[in-house]
N, C-alpha and C. Protein backbone atom coordinates (compact mmCIF):
# COMPACT_ATOMS: atom_id res chain seq x y z
N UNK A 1 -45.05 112.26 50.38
CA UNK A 1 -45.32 111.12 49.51
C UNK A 1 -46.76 110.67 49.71
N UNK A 2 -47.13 110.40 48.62
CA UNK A 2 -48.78 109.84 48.41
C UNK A 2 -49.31 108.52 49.23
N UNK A 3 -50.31 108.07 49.46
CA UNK A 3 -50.41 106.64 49.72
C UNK A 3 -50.21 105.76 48.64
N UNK A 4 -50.56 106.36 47.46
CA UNK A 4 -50.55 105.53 46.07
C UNK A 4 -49.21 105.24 45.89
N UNK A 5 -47.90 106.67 46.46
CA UNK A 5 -46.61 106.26 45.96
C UNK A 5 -45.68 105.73 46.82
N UNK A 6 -46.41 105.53 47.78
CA UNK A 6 -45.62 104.96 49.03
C UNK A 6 -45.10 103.66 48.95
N UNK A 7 -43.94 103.21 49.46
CA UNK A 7 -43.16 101.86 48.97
C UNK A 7 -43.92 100.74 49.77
N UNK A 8 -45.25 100.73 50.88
CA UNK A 8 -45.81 99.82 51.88
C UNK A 8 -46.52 99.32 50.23
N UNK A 9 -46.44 98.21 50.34
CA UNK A 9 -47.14 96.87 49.53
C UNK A 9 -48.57 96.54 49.44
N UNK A 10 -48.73 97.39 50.32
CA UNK A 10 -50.58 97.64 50.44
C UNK A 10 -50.97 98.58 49.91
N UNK A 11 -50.22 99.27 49.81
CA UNK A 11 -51.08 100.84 50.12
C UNK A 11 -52.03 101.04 48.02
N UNK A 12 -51.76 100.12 47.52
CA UNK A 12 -52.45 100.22 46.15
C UNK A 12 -53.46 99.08 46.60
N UNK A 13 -53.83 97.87 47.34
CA UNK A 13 -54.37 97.77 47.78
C UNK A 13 -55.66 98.40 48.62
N UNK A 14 -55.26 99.55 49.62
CA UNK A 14 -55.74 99.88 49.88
C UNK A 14 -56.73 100.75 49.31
N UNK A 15 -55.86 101.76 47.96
CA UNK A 15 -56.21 102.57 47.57
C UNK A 15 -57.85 101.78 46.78
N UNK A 16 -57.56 100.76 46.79
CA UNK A 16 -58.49 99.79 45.38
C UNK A 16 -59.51 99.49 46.53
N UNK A 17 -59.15 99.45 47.90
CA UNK A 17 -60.63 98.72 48.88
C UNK A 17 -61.11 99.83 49.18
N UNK A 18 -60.62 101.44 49.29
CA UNK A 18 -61.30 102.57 49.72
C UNK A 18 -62.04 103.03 48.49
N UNK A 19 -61.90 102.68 47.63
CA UNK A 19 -62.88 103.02 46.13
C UNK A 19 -63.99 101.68 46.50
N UNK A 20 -63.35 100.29 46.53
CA UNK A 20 -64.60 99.59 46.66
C UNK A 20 -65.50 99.85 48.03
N UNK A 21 -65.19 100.36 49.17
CA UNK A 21 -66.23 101.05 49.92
C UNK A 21 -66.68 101.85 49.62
N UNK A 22 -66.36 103.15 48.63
CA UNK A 22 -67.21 104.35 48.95
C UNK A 22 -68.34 104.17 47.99
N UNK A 23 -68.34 103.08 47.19
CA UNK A 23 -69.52 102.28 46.16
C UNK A 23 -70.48 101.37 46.84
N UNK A 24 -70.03 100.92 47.97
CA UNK A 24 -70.39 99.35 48.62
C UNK A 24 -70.31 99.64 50.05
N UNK A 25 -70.59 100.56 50.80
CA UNK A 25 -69.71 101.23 52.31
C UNK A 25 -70.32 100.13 53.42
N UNK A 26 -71.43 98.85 52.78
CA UNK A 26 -71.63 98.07 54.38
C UNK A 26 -70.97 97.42 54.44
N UNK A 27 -69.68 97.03 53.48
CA UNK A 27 -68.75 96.96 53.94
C UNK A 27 -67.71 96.48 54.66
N UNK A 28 -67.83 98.08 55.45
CA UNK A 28 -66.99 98.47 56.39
C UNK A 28 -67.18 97.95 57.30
N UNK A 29 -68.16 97.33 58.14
CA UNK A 29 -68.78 96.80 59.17
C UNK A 29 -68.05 95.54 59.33
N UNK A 30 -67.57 94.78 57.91
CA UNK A 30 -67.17 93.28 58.07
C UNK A 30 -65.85 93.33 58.27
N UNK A 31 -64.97 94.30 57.41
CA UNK A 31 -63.59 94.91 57.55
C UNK A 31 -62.93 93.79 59.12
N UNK A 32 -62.41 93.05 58.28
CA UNK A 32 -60.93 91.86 59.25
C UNK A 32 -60.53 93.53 60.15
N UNK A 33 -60.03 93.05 61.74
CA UNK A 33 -59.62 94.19 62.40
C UNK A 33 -58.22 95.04 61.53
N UNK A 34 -57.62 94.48 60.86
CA UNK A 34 -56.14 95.09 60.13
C UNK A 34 -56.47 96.24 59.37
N UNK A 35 -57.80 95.83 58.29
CA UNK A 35 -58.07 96.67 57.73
C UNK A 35 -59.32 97.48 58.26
N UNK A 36 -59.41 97.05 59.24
CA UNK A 36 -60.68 98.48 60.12
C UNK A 36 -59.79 99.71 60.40
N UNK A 37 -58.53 99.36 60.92
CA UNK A 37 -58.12 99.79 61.76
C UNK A 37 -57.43 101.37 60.75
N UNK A 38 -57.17 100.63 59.77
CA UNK A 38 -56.67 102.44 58.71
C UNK A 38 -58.15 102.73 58.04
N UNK A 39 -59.05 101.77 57.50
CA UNK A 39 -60.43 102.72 57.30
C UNK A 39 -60.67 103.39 58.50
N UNK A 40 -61.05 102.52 59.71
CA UNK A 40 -61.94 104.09 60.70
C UNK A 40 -60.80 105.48 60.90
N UNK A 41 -59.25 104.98 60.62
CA UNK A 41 -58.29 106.50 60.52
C UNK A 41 -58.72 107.30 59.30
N UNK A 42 -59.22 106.95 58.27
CA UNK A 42 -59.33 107.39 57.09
C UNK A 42 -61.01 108.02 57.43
N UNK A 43 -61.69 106.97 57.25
CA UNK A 43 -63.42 108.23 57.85
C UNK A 43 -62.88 108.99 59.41
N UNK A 44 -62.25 108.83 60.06
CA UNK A 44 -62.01 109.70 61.48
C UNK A 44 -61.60 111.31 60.84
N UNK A 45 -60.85 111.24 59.70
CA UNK A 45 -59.68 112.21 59.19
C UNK A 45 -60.89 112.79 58.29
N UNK A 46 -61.80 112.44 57.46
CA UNK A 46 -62.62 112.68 56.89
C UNK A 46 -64.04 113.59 56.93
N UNK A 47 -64.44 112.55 58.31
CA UNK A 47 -65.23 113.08 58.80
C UNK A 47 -65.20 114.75 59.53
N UNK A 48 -63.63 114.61 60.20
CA UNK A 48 -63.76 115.92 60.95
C UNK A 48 -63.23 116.66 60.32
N UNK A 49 -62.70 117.05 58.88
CA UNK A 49 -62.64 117.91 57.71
C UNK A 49 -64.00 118.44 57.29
N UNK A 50 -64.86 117.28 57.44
CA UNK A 50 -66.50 117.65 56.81
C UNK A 50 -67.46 118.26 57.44
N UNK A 51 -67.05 118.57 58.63
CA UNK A 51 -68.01 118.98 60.06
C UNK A 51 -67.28 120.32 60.13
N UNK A 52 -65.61 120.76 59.88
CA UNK A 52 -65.58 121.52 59.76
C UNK A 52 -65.56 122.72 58.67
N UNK A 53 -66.03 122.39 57.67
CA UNK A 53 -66.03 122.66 56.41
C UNK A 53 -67.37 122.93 56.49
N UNK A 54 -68.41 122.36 56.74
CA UNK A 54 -70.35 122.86 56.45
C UNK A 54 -70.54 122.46 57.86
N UNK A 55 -72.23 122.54 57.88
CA UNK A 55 -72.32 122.35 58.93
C UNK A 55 -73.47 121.32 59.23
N UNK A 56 -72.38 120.24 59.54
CA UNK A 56 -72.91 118.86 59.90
C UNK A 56 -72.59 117.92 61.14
N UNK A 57 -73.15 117.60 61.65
CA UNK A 57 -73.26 116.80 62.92
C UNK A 57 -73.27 115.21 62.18
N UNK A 58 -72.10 114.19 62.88
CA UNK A 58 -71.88 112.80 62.20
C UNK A 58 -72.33 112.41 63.61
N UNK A 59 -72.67 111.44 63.56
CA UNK A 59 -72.57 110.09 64.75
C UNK A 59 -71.56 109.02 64.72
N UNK A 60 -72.06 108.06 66.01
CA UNK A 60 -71.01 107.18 66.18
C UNK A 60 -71.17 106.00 64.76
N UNK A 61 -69.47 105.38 64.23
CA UNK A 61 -69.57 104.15 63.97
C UNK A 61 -70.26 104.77 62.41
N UNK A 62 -70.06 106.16 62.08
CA UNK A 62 -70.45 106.09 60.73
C UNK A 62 -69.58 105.83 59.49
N UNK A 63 -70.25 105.52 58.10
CA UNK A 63 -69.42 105.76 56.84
C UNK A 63 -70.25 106.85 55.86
N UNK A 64 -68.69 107.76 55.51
CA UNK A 64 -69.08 109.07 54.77
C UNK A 64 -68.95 108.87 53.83
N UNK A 65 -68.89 108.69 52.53
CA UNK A 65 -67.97 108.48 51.00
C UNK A 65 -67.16 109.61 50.80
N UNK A 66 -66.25 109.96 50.86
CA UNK A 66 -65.67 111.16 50.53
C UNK A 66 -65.69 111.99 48.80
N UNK A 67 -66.43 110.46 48.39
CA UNK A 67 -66.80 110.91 46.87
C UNK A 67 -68.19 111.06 46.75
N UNK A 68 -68.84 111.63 48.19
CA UNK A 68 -70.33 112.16 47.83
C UNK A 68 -70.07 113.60 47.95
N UNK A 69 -71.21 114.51 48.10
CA UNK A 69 -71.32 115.81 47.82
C UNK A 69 -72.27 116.35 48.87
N UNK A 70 -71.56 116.58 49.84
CA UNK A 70 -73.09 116.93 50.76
C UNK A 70 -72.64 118.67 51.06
N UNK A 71 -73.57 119.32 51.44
CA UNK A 71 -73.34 121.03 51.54
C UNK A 71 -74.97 121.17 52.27
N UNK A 72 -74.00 121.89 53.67
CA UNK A 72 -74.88 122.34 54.36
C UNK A 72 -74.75 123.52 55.12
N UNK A 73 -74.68 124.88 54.53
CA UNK A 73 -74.03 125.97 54.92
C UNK A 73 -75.28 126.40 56.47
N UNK A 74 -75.04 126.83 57.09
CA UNK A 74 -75.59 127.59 58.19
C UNK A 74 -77.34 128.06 57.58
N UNK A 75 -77.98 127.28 58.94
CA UNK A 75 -79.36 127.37 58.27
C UNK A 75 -79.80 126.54 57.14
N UNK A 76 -79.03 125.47 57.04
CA UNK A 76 -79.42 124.09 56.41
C UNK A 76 -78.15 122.83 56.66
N UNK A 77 -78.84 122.56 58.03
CA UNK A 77 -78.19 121.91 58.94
C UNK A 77 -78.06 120.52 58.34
N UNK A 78 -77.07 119.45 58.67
CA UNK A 78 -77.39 118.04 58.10
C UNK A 78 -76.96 117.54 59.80
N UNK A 79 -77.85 116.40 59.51
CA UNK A 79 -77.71 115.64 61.33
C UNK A 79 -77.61 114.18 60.87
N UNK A 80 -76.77 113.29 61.12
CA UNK A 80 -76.48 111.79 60.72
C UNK A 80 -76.55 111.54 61.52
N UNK A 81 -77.41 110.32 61.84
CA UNK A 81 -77.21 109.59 63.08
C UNK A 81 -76.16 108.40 63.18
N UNK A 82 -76.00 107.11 63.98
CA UNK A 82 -75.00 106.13 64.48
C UNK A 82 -74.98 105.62 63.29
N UNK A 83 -74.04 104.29 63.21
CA UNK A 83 -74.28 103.61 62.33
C UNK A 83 -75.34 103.99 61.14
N UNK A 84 -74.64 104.72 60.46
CA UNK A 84 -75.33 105.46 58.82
C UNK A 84 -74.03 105.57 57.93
N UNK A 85 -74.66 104.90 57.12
CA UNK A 85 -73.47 105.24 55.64
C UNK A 85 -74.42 105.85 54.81
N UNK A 86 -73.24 106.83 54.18
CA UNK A 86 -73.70 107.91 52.77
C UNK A 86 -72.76 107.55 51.94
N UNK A 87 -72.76 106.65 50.30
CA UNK A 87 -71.99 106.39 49.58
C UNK A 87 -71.63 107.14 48.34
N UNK A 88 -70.85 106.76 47.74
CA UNK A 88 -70.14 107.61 46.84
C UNK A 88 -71.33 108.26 45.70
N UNK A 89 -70.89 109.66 45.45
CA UNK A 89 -71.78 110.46 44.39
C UNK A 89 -72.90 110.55 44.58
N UNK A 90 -73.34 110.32 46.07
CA UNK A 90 -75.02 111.43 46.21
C UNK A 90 -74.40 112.52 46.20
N UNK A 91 -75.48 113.56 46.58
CA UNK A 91 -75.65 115.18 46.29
C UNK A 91 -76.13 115.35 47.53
N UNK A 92 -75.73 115.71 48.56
CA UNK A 92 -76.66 116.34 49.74
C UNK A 92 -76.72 117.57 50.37
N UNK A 93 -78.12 118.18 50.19
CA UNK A 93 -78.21 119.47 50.66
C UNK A 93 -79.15 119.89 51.68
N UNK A 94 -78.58 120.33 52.72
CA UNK A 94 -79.20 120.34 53.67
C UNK A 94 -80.80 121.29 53.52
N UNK A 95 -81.64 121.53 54.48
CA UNK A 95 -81.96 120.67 56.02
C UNK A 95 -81.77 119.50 55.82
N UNK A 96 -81.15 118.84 56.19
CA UNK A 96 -81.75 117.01 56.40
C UNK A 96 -81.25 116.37 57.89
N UNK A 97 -82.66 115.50 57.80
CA UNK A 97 -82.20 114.95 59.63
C UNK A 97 -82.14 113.21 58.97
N UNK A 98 -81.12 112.66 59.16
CA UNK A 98 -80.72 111.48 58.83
C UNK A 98 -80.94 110.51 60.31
N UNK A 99 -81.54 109.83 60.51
CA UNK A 99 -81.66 109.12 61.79
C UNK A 99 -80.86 107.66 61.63
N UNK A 100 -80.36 106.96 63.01
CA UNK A 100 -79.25 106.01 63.04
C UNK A 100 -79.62 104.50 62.10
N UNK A 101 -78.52 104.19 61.69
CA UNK A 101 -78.59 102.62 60.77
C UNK A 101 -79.86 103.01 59.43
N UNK A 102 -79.04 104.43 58.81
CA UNK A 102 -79.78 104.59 57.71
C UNK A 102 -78.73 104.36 56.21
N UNK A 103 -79.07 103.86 55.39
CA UNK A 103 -78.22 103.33 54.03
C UNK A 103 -78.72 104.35 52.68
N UNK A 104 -77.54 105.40 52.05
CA UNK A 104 -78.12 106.03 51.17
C UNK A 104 -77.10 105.41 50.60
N UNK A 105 -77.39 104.86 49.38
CA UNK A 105 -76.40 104.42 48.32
C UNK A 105 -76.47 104.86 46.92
N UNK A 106 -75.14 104.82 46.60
CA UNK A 106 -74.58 105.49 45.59
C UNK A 106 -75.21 106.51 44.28
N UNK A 107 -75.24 107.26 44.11
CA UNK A 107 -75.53 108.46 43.02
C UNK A 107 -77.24 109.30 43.92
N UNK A 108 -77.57 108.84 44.55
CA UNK A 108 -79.33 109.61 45.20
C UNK A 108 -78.49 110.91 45.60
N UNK A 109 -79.99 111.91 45.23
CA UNK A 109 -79.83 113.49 45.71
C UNK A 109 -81.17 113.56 46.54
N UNK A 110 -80.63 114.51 47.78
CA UNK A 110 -81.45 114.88 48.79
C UNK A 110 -81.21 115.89 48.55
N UNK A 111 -82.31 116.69 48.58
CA UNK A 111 -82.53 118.50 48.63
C UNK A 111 -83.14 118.74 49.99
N UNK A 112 -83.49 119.24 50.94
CA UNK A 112 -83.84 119.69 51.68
C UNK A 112 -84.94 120.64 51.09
N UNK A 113 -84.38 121.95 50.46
CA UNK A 113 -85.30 122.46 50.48
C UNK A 113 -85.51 123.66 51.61
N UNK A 114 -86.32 124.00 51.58
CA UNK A 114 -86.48 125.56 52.92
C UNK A 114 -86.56 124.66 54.02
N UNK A 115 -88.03 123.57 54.16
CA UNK A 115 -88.57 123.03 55.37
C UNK A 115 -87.61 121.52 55.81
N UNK A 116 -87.12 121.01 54.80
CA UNK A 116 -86.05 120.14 55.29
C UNK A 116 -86.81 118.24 54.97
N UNK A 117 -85.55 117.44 55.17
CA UNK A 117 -86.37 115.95 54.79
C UNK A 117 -85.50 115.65 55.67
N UNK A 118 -86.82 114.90 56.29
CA UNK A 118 -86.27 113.62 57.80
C UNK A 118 -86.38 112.47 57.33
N UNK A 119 -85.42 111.66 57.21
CA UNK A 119 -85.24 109.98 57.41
C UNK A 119 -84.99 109.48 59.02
N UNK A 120 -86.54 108.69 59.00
CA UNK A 120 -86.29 108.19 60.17
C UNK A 120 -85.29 106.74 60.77
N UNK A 121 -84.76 106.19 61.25
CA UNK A 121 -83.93 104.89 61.46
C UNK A 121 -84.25 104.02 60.81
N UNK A 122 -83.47 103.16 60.36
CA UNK A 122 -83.02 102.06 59.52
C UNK A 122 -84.02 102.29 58.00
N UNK A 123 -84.32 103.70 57.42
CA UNK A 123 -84.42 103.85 55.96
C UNK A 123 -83.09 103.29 55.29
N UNK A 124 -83.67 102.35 54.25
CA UNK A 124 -83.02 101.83 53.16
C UNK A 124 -83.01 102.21 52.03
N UNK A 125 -82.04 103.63 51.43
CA UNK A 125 -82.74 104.19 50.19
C UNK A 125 -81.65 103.69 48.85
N UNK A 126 -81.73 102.80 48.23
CA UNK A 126 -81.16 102.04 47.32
C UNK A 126 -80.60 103.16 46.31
N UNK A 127 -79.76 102.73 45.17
CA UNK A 127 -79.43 103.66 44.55
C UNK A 127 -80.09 104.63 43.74
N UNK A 128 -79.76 105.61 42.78
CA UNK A 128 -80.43 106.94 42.33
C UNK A 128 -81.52 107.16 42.98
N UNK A 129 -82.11 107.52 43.89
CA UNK A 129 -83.43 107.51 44.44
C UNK A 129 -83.26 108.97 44.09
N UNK A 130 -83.85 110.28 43.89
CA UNK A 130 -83.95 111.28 44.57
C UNK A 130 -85.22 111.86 44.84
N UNK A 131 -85.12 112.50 46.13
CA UNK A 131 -85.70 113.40 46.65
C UNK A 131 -85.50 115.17 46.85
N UNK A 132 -86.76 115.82 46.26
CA UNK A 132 -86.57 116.84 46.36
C UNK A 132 -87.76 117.84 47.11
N UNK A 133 -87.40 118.63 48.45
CA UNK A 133 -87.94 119.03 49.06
C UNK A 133 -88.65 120.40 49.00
N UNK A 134 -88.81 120.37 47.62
CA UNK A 134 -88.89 122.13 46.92
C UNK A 134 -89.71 121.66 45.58
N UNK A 135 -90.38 122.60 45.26
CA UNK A 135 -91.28 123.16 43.82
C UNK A 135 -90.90 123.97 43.34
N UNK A 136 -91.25 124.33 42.16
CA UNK A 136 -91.76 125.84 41.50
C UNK A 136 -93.21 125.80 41.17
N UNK A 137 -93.88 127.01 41.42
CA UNK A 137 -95.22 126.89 40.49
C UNK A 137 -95.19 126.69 39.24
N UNK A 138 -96.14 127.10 38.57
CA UNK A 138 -96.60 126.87 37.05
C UNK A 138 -97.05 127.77 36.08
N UNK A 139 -97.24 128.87 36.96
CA UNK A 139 -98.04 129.79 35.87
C UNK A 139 -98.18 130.07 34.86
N UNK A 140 -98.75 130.56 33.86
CA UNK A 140 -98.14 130.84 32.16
C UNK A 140 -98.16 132.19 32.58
N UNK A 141 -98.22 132.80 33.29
CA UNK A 141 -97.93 134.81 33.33
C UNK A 141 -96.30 134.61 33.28
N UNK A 142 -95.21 133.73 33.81
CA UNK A 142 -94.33 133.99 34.11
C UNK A 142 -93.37 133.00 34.07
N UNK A 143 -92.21 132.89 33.03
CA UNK A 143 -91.39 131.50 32.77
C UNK A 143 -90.89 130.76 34.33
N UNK A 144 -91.24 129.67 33.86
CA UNK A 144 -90.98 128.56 35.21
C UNK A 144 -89.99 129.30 36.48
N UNK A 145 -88.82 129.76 35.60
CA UNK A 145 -87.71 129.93 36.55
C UNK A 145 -87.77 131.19 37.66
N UNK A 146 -88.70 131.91 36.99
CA UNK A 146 -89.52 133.40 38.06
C UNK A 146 -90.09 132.65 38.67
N UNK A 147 -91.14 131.91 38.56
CA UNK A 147 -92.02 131.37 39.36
C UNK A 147 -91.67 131.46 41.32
N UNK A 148 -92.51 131.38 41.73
CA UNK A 148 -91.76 131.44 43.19
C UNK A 148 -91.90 129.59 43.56
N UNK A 149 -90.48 129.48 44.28
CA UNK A 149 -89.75 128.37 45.04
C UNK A 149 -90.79 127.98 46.51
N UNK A 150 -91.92 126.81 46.64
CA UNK A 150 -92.56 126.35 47.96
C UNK A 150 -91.40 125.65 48.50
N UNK A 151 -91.58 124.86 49.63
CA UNK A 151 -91.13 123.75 50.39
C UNK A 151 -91.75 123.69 51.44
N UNK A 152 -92.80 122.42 51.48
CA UNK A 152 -93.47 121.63 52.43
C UNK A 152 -92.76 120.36 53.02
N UNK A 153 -91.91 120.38 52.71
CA UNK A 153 -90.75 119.02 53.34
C UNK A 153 -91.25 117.35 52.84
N UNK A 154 -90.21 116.61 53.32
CA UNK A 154 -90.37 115.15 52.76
C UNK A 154 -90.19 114.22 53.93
N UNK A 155 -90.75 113.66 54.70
CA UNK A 155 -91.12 112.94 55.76
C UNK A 155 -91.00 111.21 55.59
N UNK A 156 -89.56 110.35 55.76
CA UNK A 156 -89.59 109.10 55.36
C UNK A 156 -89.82 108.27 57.11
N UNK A 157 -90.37 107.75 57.19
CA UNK A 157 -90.95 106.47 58.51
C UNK A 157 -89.45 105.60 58.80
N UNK A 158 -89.50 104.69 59.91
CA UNK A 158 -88.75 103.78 60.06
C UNK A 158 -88.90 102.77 59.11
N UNK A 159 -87.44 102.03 58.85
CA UNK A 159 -87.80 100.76 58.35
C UNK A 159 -88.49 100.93 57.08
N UNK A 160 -88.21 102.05 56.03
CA UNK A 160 -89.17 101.98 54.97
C UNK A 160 -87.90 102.15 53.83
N UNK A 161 -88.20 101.50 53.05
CA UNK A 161 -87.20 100.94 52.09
C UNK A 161 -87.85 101.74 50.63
N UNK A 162 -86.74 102.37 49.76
CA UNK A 162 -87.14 102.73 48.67
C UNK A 162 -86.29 102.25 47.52
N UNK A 163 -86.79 101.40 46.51
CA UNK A 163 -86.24 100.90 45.78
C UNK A 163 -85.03 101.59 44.50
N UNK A 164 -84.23 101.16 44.06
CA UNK A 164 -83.73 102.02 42.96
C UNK A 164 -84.03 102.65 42.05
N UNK A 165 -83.88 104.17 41.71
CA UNK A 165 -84.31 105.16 40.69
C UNK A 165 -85.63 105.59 41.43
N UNK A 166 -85.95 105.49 42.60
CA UNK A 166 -87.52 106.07 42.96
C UNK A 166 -87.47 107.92 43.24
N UNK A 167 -88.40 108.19 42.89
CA UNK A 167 -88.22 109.77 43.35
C UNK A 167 -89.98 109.97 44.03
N UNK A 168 -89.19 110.97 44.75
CA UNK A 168 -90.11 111.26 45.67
C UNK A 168 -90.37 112.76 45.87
N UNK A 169 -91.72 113.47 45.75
CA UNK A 169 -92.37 114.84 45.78
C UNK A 169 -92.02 115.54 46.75
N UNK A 170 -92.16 116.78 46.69
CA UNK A 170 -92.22 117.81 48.13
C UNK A 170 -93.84 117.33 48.08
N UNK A 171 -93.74 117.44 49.93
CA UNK A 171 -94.73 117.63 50.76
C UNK A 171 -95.34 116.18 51.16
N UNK A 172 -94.46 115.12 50.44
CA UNK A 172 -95.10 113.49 50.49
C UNK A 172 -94.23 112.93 52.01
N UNK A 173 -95.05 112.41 52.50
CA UNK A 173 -94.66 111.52 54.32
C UNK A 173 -95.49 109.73 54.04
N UNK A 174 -94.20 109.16 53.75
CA UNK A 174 -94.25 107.67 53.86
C UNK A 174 -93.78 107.34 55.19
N UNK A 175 -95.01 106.39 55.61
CA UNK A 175 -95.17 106.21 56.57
C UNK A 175 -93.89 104.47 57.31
N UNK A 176 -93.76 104.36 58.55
CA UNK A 176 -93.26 103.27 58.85
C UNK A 176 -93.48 102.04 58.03
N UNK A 177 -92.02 101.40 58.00
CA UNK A 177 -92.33 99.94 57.26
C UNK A 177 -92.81 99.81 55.77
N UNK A 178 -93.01 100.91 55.23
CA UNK A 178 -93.50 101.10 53.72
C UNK A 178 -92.49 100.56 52.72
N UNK A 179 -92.69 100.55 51.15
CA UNK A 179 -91.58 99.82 50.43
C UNK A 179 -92.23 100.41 49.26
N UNK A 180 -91.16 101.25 48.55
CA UNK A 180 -91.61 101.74 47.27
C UNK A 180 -90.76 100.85 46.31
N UNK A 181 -91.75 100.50 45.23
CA UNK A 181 -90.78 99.58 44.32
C UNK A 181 -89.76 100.45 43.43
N UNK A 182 -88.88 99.82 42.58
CA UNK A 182 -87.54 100.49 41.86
C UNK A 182 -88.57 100.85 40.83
N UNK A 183 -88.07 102.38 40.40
CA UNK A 183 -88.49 102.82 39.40
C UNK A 183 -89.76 104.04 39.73
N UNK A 184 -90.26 103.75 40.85
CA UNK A 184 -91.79 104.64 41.23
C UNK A 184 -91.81 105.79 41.26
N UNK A 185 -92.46 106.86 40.98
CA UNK A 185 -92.67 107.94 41.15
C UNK A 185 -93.57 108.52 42.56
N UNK A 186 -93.29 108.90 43.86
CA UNK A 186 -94.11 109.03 44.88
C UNK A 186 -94.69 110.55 44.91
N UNK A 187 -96.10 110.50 44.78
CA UNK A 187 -96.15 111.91 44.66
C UNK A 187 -97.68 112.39 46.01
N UNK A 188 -98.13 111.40 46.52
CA UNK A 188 -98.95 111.20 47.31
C UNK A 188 -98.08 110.72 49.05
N UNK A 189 -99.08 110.80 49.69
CA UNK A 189 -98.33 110.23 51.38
C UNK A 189 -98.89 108.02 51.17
N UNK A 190 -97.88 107.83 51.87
CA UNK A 190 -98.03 106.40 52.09
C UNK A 190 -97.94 106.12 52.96
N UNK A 191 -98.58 104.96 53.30
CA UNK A 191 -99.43 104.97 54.60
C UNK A 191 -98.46 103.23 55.34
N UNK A 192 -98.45 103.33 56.47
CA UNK A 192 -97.63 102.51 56.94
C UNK A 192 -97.82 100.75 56.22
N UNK A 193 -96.39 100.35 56.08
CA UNK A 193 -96.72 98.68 55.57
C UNK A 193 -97.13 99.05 54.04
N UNK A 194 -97.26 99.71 53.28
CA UNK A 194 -97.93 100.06 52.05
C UNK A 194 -96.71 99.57 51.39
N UNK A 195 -96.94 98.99 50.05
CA UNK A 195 -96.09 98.59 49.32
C UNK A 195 -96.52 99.02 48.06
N UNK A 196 -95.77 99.84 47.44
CA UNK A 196 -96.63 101.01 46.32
C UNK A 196 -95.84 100.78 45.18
N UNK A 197 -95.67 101.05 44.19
CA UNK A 197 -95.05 100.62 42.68
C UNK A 197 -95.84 101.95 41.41
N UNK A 198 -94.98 102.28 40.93
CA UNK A 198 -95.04 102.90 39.71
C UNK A 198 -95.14 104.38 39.60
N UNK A 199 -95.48 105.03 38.20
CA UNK A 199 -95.45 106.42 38.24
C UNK A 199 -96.83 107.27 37.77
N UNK A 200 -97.79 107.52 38.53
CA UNK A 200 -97.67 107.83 40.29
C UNK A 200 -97.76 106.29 41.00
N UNK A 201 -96.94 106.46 41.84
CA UNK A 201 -96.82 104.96 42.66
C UNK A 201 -98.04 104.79 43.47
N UNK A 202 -98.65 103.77 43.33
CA UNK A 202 -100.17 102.97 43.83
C UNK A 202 -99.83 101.87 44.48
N UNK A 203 -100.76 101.63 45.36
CA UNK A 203 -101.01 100.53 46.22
C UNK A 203 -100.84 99.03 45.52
N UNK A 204 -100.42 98.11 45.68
CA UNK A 204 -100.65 96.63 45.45
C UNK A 204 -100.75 96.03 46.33
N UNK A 205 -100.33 95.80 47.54
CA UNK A 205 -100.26 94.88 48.75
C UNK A 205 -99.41 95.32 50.21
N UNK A 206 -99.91 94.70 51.21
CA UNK A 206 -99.32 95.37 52.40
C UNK A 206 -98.22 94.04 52.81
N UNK A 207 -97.27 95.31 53.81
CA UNK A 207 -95.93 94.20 54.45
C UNK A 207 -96.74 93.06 55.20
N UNK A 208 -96.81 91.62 54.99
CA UNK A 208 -97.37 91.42 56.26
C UNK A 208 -96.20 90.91 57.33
């Protein structure tokens, strides 16, 4: 029998608060002990399906969405650190090194790429953001899709917050404490405290 068809009086309840986490997963953190206590059974059961299925390393005290998409076959490793939620309907493909009390929320794609993208601790990457850790050239001898595939990697700082819908280049490293506004295109490196806006995203003012 289902949880949905089960005769417990909660359990459609429940079914309705595990959809509103995998949209909303901080959550989980506030979760009254009653209802911690079948979410962390539910990411416990989750998690170690997902570690054994690709190949990913979780940390302590995390949230997974089980309605994201992450794939990291051998030789494109994914590493989550502590306290990190990944919410419902990103795309994640490894290399990626995720460092602890990092927030990817709902629909963003991470590519890795050959060389891989590191988020360092407490990145805040708001919704659709994506990042992609790969090119094609350009040539006119040869349609885009021949072209040959680079990857110089994508390098995010502590504490650097990227606003909703931002995308970000192969080979770009934003530095600590930085803040890209919603909507920006990053196609340059940013430099720590930088608070950058638009497409290509430019300087306006520093964190003070």
């Amino acid at each position: 029998m289902t949880e949905a068809n089960s005769p417990d009086p909660l359990s459609k309840y429940r079914e309705q608060h595990k959809h509103r986490l995998n949209y909303m997963p901080w959550l989980y953190w506030s979760l009254k002990p009653k209802h911690r206590a079948w979410a962390e059974a539910w990411q416990q059961e989750y998690q170690a399906y997902l570690m054994a299925m690709e190949t990913v390393e979780i940390g302590k005290n995390c949230f997974i969405s089980p309605l994201a998409h992450i794939f990291a076959e051998p030789g494109r490793k994914i590493s989550i650190g502590d306290n990190t939620f990944i919410a419902a309907d990103c795309t994640l493909h490894g290399p990626l090194e995720i460092g602890n009390e990092v927030a990817i929320n709902h629909h963003c794609i991470l590519d890795g790429g050959r060389v891989g993208i590191k988020l360092h601790d407490q990145v805040r990457i708001a919704a659709y953001c994506h990042l992609y850790a790969f090119d094609h050239g350009m040539a006119l001898d040869q349609p885009i899709y021949q072209q040959a595939v680079r990857s110089q990697g994508i390098e995010v700082g502590k504490d650097v917050w990227l606003g909703a819908h931002v995308g970000v280049k192969d080979g770009v490293k934003i530095a600590a404490h930085a803040v890209v506004g919603m909507n920006s295109m990053v196609t340059k490196d940013v430099q720590e405290r930088e608070i950058v806006v638009g497409n290509p995203a430019k300087l306006i003012r520093y964190r003070e």
